[in-house]
PDB file of N, CA and C in Angstrom:
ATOM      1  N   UNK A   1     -33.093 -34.703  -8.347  1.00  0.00           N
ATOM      2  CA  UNK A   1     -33.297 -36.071  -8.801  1.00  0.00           C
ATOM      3  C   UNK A   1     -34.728 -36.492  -8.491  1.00  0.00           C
ATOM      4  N   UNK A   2     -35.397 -37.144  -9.801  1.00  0.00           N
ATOM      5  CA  UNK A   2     -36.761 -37.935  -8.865  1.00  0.00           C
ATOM      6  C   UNK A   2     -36.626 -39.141  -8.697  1.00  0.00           C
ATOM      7  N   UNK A   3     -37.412 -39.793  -7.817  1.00  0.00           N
ATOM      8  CA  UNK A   3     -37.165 -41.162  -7.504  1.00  0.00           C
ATOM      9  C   UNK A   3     -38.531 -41.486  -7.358  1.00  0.00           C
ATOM     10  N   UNK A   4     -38.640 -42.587  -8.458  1.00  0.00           N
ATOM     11  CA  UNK A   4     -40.238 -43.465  -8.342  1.00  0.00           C
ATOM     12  C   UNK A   4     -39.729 -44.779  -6.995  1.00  0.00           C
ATOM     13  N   UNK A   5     -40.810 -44.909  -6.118  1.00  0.00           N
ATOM     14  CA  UNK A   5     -40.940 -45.784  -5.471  1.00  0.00           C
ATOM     15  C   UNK A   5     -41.738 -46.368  -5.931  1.00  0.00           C
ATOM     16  N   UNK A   6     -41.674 -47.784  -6.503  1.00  0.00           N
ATOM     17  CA  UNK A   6     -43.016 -48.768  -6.611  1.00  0.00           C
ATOM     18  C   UNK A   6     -43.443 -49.686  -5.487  1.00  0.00           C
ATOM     19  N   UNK A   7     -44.514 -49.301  -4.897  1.00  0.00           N
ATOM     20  CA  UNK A   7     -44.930 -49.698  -4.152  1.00  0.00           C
ATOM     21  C   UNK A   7     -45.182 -51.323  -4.311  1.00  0.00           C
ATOM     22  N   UNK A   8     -45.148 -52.096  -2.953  1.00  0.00           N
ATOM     23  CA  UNK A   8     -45.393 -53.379  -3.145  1.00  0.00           C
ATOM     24  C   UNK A   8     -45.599 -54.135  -1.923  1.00  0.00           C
ATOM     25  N   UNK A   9     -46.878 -55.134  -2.328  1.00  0.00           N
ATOM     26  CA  UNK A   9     -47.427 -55.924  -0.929  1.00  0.00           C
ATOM     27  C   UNK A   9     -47.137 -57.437  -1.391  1.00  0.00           C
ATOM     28  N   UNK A  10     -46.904 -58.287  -0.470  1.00  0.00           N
ATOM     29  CA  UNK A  10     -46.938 -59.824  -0.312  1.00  0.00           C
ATOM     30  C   UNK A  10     -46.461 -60.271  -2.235  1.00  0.00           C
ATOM     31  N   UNK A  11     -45.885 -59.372  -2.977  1.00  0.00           N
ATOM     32  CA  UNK A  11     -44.562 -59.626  -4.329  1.00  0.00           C
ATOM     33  C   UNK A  11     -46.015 -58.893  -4.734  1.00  0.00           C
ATOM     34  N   UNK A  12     -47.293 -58.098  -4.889  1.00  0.00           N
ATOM     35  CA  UNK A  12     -48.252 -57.694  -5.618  1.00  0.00           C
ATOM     36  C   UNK A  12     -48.173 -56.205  -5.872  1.00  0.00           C
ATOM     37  N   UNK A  13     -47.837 -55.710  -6.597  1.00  0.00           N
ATOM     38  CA  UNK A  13     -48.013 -54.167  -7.040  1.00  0.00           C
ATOM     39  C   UNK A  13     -49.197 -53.162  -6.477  1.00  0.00           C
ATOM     40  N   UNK A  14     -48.968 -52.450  -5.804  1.00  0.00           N
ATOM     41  CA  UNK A  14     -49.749 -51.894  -5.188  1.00  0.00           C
ATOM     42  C   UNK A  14     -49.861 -50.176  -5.744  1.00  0.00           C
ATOM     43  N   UNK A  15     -48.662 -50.127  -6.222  1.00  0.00           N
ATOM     44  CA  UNK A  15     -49.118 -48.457  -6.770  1.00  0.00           C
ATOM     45  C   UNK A  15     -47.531 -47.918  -7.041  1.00  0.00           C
ATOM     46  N   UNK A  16     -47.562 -46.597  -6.900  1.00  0.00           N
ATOM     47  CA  UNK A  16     -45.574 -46.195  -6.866  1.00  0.00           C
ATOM     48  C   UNK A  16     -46.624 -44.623  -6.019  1.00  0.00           C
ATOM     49  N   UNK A  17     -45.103 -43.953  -5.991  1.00  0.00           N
ATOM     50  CA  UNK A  17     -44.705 -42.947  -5.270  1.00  0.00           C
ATOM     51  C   UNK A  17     -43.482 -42.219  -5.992  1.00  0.00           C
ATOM     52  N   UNK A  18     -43.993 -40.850  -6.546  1.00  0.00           N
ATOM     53  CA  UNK A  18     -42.828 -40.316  -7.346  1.00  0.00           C
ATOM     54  C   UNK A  18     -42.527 -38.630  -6.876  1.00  0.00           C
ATOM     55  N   UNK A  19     -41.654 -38.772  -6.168  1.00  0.00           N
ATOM     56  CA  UNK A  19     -41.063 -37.315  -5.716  1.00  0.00           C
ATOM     57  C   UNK A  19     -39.317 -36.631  -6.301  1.00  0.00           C
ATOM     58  N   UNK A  20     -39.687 -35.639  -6.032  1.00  0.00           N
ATOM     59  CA  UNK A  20     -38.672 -34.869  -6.576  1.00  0.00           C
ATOM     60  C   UNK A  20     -38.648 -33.891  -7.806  1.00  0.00           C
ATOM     61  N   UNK A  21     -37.706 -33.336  -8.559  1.00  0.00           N
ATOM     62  CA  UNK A  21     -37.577 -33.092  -9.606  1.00  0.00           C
ATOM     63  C   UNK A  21     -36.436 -33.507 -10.145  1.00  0.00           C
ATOM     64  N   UNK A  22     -36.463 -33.932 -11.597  1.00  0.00           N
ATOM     65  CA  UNK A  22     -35.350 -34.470 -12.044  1.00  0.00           C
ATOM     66  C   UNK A  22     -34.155 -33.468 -12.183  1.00  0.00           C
ATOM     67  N   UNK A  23     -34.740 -32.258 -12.700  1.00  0.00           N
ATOM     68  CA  UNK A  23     -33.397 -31.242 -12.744  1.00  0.00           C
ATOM     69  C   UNK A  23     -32.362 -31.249 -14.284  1.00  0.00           C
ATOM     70  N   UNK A  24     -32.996 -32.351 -15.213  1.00  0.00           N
ATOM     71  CA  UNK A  24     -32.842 -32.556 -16.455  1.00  0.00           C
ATOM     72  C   UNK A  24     -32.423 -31.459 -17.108  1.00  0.00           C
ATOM     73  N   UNK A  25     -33.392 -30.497 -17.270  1.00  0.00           N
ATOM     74  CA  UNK A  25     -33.804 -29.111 -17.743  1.00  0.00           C
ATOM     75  C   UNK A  25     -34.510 -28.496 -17.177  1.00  0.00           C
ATOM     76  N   UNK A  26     -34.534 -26.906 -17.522  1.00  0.00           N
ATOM     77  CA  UNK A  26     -35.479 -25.880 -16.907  1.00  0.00           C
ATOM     78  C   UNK A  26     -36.800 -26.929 -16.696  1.00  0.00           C
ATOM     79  N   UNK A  27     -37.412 -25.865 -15.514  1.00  0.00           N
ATOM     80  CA  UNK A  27     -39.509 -26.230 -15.972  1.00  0.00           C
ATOM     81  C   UNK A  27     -39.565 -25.998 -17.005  1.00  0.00           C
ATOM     82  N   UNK A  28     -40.568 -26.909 -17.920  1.00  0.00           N
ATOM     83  CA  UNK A  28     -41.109 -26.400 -18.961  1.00  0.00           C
ATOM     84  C   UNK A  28     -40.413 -26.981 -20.089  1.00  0.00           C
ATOM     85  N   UNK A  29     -39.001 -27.387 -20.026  1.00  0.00           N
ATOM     86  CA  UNK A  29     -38.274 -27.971 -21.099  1.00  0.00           C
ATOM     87  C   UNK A  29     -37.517 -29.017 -20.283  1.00  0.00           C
ATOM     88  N   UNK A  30     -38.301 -29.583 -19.306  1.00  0.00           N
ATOM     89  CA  UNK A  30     -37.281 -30.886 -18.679  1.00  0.00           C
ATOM     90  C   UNK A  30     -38.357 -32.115 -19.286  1.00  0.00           C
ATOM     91  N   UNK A  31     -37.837 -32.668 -20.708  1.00  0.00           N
ATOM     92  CA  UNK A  31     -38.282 -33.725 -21.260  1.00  0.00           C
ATOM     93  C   UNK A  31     -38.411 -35.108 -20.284  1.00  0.00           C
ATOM     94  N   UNK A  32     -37.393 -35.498 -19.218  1.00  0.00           N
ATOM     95  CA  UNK A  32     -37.164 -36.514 -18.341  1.00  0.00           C
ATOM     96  C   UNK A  32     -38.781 -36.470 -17.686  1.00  0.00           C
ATOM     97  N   UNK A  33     -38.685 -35.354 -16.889  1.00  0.00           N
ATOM     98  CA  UNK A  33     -39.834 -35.316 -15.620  1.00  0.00           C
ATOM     99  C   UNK A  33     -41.360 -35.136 -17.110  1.00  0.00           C
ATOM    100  N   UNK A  34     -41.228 -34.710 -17.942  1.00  0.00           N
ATOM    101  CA  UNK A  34     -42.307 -34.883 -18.885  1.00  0.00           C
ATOM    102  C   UNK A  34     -42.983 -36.569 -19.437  1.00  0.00           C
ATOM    103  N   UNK A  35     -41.960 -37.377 -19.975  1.00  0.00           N
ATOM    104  CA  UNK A  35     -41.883 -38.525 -19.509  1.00  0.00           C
ATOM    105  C   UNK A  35     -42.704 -39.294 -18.740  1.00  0.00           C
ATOM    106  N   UNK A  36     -41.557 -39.180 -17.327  1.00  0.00           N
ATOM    107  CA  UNK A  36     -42.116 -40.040 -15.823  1.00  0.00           C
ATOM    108  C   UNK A  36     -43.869 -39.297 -15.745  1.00  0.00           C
ATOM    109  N   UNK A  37     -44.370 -37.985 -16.005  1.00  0.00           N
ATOM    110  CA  UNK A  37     -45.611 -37.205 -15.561  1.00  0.00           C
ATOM    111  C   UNK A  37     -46.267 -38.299 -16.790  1.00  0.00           C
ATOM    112  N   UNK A  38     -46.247 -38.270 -18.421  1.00  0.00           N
ATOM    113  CA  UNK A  38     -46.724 -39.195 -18.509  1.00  0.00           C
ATOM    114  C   UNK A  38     -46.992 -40.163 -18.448  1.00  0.00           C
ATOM    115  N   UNK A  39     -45.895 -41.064 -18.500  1.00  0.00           N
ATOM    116  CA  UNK A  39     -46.681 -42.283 -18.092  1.00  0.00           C
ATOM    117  C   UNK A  39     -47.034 -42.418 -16.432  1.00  0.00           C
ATOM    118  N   UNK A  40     -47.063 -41.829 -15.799  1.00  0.00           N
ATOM    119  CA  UNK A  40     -47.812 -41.827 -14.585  1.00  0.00           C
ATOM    120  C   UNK A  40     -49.263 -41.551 -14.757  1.00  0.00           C
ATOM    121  N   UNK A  41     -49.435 -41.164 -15.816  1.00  0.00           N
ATOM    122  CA  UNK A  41     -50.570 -40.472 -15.804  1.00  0.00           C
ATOM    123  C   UNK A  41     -51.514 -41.283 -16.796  1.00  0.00           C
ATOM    124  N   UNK A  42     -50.787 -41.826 -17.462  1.00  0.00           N
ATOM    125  CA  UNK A  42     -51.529 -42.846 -18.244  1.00  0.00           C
ATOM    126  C   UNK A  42     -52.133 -44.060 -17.549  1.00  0.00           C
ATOM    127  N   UNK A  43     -51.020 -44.686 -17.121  1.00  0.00           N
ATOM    128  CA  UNK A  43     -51.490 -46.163 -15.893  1.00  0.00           C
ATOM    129  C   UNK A  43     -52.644 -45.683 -14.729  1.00  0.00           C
ATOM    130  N   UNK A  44     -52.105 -44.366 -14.097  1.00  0.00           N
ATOM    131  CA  UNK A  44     -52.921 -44.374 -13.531  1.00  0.00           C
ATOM    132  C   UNK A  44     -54.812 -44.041 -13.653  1.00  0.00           C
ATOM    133  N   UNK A  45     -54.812 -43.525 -15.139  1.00  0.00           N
ATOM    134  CA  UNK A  45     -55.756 -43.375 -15.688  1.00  0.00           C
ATOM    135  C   UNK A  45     -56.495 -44.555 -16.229  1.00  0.00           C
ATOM    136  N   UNK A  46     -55.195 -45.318 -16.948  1.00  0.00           N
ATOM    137  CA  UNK A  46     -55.908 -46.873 -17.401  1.00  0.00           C
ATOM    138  C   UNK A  46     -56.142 -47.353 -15.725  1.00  0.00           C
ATOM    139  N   UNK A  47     -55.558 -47.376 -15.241  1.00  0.00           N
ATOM    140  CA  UNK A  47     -56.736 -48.422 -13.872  1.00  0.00           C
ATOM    141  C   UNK A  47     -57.427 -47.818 -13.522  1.00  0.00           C
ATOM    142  N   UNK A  48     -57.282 -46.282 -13.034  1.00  0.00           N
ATOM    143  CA  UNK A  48     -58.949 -45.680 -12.804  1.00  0.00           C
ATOM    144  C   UNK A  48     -59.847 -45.994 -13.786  1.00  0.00           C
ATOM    145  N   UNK A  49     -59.501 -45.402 -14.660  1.00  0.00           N
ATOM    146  CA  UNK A  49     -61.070 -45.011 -15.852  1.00  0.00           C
ATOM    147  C   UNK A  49     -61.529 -46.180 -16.388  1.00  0.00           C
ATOM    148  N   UNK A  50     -60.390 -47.196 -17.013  1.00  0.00           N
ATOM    149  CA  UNK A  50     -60.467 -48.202 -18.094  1.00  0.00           C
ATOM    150  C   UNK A  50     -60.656 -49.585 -17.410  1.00  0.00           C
ATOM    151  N   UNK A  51     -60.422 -49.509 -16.142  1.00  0.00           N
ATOM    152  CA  UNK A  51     -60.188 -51.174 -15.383  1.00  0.00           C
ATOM    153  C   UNK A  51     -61.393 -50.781 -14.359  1.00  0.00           C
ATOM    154  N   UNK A  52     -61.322 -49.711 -13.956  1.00  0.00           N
ATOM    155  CA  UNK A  52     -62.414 -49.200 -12.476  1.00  0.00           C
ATOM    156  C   UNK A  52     -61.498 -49.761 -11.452  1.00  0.00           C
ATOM    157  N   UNK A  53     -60.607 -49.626 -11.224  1.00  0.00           N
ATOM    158  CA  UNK A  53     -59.760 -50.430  -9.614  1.00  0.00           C
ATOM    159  C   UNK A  53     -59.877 -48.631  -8.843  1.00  0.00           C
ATOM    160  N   UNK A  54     -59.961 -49.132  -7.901  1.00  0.00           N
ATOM    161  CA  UNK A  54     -59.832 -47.857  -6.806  1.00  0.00           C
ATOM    162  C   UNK A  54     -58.692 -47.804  -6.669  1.00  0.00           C
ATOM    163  N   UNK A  55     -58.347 -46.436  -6.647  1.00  0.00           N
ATOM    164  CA  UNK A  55     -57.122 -46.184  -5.479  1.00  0.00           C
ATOM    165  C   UNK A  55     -57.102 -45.037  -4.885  1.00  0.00           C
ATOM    166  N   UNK A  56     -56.082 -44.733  -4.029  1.00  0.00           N
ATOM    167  CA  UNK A  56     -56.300 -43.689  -3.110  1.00  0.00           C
ATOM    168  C   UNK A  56     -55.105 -42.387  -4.041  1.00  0.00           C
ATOM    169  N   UNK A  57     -54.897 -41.554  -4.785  1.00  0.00           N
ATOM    170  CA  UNK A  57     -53.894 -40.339  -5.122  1.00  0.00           C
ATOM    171  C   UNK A  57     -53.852 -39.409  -4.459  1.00  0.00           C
ATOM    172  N   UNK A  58     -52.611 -38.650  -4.273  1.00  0.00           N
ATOM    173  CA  UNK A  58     -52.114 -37.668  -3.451  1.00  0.00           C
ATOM    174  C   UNK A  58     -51.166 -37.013  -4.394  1.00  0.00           C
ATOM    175  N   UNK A  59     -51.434 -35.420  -4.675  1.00  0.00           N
ATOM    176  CA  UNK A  59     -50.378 -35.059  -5.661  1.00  0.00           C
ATOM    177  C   UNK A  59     -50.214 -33.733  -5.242  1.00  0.00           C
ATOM    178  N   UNK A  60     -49.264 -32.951  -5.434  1.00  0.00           N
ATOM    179  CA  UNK A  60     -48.040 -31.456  -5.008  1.00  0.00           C
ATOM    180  C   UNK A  60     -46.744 -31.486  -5.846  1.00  0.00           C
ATOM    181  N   UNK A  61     -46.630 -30.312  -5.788  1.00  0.00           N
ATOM    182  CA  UNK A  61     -45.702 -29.955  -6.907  1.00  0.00           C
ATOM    183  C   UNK A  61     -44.455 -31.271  -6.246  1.00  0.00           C
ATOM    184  N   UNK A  62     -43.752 -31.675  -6.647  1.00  0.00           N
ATOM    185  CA  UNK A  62     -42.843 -33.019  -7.043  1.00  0.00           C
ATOM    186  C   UNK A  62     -43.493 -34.007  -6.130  1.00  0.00           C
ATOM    187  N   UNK A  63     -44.810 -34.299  -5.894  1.00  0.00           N
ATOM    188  CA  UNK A  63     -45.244 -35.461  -5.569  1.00  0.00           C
ATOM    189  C   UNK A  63     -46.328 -35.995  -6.205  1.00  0.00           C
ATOM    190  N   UNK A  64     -46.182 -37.385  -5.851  1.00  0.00           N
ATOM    191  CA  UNK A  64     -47.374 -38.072  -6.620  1.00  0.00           C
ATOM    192  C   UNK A  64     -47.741 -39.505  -5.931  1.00  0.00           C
ATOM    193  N   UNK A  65     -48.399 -39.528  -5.345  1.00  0.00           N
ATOM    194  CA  UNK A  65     -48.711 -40.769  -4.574  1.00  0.00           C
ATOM    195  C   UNK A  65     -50.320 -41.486  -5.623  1.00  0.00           C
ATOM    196  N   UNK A  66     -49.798 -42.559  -5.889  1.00  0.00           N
ATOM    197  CA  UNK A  66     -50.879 -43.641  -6.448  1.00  0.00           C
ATOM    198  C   UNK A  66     -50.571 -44.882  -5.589  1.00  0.00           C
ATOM    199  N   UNK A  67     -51.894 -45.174  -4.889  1.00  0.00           N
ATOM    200  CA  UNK A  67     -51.737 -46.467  -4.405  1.00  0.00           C
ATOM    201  C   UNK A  67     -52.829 -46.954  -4.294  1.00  0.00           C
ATOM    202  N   UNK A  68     -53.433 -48.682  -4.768  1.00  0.00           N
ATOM    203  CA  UNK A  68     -54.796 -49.604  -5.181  1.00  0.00           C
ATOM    204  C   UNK A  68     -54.971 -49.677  -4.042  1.00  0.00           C
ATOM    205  N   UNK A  69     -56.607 -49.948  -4.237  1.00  0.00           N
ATOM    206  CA  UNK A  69     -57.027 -50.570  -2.936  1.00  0.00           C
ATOM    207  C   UNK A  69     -56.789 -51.992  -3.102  1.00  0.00           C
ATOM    208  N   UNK A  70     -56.421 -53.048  -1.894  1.00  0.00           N
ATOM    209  CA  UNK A  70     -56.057 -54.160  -1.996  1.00  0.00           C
ATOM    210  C   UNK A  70     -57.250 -55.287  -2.945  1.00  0.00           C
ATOM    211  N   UNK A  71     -58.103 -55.106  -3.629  1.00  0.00           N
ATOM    212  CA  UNK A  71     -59.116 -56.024  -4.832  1.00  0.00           C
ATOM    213  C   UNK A  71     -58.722 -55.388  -5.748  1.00  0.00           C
ATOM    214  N   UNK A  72     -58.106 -54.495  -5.921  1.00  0.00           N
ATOM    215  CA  UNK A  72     -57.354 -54.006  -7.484  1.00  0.00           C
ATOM    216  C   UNK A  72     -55.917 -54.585  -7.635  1.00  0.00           C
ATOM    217  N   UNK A  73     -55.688 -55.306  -7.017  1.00  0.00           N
ATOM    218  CA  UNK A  73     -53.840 -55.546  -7.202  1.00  0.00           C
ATOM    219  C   UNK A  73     -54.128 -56.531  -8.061  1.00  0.00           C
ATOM    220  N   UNK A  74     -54.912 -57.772  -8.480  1.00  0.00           N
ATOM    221  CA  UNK A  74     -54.770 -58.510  -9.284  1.00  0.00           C
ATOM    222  C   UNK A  74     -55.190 -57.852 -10.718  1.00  0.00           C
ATOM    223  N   UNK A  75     -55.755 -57.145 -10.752  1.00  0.00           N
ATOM    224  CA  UNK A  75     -56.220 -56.532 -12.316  1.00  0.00           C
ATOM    225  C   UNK A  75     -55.026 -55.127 -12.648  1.00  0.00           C
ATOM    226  N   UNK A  76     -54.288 -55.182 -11.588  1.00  0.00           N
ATOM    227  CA  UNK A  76     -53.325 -53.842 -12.118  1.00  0.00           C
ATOM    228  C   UNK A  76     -51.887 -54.835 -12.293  1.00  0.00           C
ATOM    229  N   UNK A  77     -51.744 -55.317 -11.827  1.00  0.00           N
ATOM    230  CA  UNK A  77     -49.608 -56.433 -12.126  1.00  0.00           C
ATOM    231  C   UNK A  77     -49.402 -56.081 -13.546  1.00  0.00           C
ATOM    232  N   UNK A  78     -49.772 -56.345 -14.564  1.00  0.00           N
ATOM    233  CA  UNK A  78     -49.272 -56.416 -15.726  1.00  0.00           C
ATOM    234  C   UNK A  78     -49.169 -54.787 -16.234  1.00  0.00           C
ATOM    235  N   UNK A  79     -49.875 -53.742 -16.261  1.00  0.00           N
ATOM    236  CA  UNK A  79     -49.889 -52.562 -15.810  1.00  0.00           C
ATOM    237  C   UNK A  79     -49.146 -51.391 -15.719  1.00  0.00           C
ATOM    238  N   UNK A  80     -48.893 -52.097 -14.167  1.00  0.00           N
ATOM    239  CA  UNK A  80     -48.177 -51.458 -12.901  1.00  0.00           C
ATOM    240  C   UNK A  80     -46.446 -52.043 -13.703  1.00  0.00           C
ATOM    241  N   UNK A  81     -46.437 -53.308 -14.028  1.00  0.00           N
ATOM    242  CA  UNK A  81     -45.016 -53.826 -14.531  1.00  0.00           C
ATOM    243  C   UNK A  81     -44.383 -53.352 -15.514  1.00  0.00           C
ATOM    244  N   UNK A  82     -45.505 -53.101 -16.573  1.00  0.00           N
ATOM    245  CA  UNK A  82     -45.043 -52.215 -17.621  1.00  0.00           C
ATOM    246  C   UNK A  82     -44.766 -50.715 -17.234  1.00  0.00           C
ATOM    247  N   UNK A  83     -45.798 -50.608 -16.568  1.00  0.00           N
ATOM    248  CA  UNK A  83     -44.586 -48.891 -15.870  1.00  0.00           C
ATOM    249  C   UNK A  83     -43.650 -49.327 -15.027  1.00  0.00           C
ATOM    250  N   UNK A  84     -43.520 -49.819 -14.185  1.00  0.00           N
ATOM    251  CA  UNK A  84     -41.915 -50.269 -13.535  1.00  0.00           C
ATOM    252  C   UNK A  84     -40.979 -50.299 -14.595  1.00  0.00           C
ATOM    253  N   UNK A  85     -41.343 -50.992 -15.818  1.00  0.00           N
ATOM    254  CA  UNK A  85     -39.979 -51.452 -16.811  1.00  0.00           C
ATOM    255  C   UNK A  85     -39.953 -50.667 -17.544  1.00  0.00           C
ATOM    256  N   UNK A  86     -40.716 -49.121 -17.662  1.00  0.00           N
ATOM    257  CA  UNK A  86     -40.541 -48.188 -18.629  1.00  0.00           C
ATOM    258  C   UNK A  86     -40.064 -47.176 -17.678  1.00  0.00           C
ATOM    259  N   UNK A  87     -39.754 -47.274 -16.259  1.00  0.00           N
ATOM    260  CA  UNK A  87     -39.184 -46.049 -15.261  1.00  0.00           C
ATOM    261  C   UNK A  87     -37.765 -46.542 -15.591  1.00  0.00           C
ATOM    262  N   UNK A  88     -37.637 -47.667 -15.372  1.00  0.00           N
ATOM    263  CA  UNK A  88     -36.263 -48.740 -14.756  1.00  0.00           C
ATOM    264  C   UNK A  88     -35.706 -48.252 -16.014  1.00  0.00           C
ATOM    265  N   UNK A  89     -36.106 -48.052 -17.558  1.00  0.00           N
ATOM    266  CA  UNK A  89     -35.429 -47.928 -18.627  1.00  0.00           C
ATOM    267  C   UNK A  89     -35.044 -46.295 -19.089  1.00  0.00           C
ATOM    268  N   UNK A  90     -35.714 -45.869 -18.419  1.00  0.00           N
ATOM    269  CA  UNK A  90     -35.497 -44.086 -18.392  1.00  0.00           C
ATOM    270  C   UNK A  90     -34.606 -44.015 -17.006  1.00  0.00           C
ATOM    271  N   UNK A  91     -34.611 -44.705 -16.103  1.00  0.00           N
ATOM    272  CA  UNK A  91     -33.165 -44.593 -15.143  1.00  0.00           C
ATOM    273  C   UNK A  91     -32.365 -45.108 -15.691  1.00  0.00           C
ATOM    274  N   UNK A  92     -32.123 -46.376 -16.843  1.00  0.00           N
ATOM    275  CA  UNK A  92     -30.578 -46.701 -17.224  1.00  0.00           C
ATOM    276  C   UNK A  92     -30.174 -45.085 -17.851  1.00  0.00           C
ATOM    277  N   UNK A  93     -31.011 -44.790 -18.729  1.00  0.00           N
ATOM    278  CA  UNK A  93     -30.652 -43.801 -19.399  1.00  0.00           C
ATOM    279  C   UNK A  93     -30.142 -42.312 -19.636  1.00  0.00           C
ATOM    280  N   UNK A  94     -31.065 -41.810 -17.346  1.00  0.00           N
ATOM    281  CA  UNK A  94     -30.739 -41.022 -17.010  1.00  0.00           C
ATOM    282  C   UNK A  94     -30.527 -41.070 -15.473  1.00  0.00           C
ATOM    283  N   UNK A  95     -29.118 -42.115 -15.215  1.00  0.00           N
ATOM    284  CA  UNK A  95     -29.007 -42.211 -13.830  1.00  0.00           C
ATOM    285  C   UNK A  95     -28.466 -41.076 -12.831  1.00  0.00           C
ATOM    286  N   UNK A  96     -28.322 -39.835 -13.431  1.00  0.00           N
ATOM    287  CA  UNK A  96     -27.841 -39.107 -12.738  1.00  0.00           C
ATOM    288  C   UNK A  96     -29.327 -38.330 -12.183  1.00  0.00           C
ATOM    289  N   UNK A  97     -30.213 -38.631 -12.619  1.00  0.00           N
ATOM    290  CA  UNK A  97     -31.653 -37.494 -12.667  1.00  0.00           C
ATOM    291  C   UNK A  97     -32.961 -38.608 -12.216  1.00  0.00           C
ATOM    292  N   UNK A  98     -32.456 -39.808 -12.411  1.00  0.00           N
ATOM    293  CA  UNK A  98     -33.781 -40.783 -11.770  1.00  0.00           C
ATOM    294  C   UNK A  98     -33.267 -41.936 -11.185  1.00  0.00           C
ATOM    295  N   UNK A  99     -34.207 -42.457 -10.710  1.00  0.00           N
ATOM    296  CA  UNK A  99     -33.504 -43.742 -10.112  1.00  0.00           C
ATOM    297  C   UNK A  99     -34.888 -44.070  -9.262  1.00  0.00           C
ATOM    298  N   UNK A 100     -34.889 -45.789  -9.053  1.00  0.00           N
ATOM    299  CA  UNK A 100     -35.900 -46.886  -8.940  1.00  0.00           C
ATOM    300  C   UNK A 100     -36.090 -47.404  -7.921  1.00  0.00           C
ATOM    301  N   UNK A 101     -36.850 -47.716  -7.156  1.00  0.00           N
ATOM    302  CA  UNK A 101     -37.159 -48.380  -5.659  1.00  0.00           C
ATOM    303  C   UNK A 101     -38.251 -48.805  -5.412  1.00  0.00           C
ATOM    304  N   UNK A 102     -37.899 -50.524  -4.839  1.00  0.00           N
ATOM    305  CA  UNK A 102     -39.293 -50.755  -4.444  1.00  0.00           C
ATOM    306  C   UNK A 102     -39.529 -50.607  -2.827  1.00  0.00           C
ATOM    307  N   UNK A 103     -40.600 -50.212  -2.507  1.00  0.00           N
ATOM    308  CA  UNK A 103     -41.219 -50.209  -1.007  1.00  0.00           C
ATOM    309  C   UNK A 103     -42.129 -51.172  -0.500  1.00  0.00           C
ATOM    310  N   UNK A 104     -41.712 -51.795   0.147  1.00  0.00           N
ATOM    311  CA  UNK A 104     -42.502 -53.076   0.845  1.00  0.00           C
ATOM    312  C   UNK A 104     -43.574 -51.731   1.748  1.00  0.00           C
ATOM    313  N   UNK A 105     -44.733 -52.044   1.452  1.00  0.00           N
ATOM    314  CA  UNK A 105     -45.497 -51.576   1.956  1.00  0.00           C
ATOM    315  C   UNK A 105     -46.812 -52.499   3.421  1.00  0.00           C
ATOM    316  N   UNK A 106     -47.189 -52.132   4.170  1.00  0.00           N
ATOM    317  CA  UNK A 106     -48.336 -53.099   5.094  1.00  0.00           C
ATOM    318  C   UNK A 106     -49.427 -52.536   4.887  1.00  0.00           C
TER     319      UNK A 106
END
């Protein structure tokens, strides 16, 4: 199973955290974890490349740590929300293989 953690400070989006494997399908033909890899990879590209917000990434085979530095949380919310509500909608769909959490982070 993977599980995105979306990270979160004082109700402000701070980044997610996505470990595991979904287990959907083989490597290579697991459409689910293809998915979650893109759009992870998109947001986190639109706030690097396209917004310039810093953040700190950490990535290994079923991990993925994205998290802003605290002057990027106001230019990433809308973002960061639209990937929350496009994870949250690929867990209704595949609750046996994903599933959603937020982490109060300090």
């Amino acid at each position: 199973m993977t599980t995105v953690q979306m990270l979160s400070r004082d109700g402000e989006w701070r980044g997610f955290r996505i470990t595991g494997h979904s287990g959907y399908d083989s490597p290579g033909n697991d459409i689910l974890c293809a998915a979650i890899s893109s759009a992870a990879a998109l947001i986190a590209n639109l706030l690097t490349e396209q917004l310039g917000c810093k953040a700190v990434t950490k990535q290994r085979d079923g991990y993925l740590l994205f998290s802003l530095t605290c002057s990027a949380a106001c230019r990433a919310r809308q973002p960061l929300e639209a990937f929350a509500d496009h994870i949250r909608q690929l867990a209704e769909q595949y609750p046996k293989h994903l599933r959603i959490t937020i982490l109060e982070v300090y």
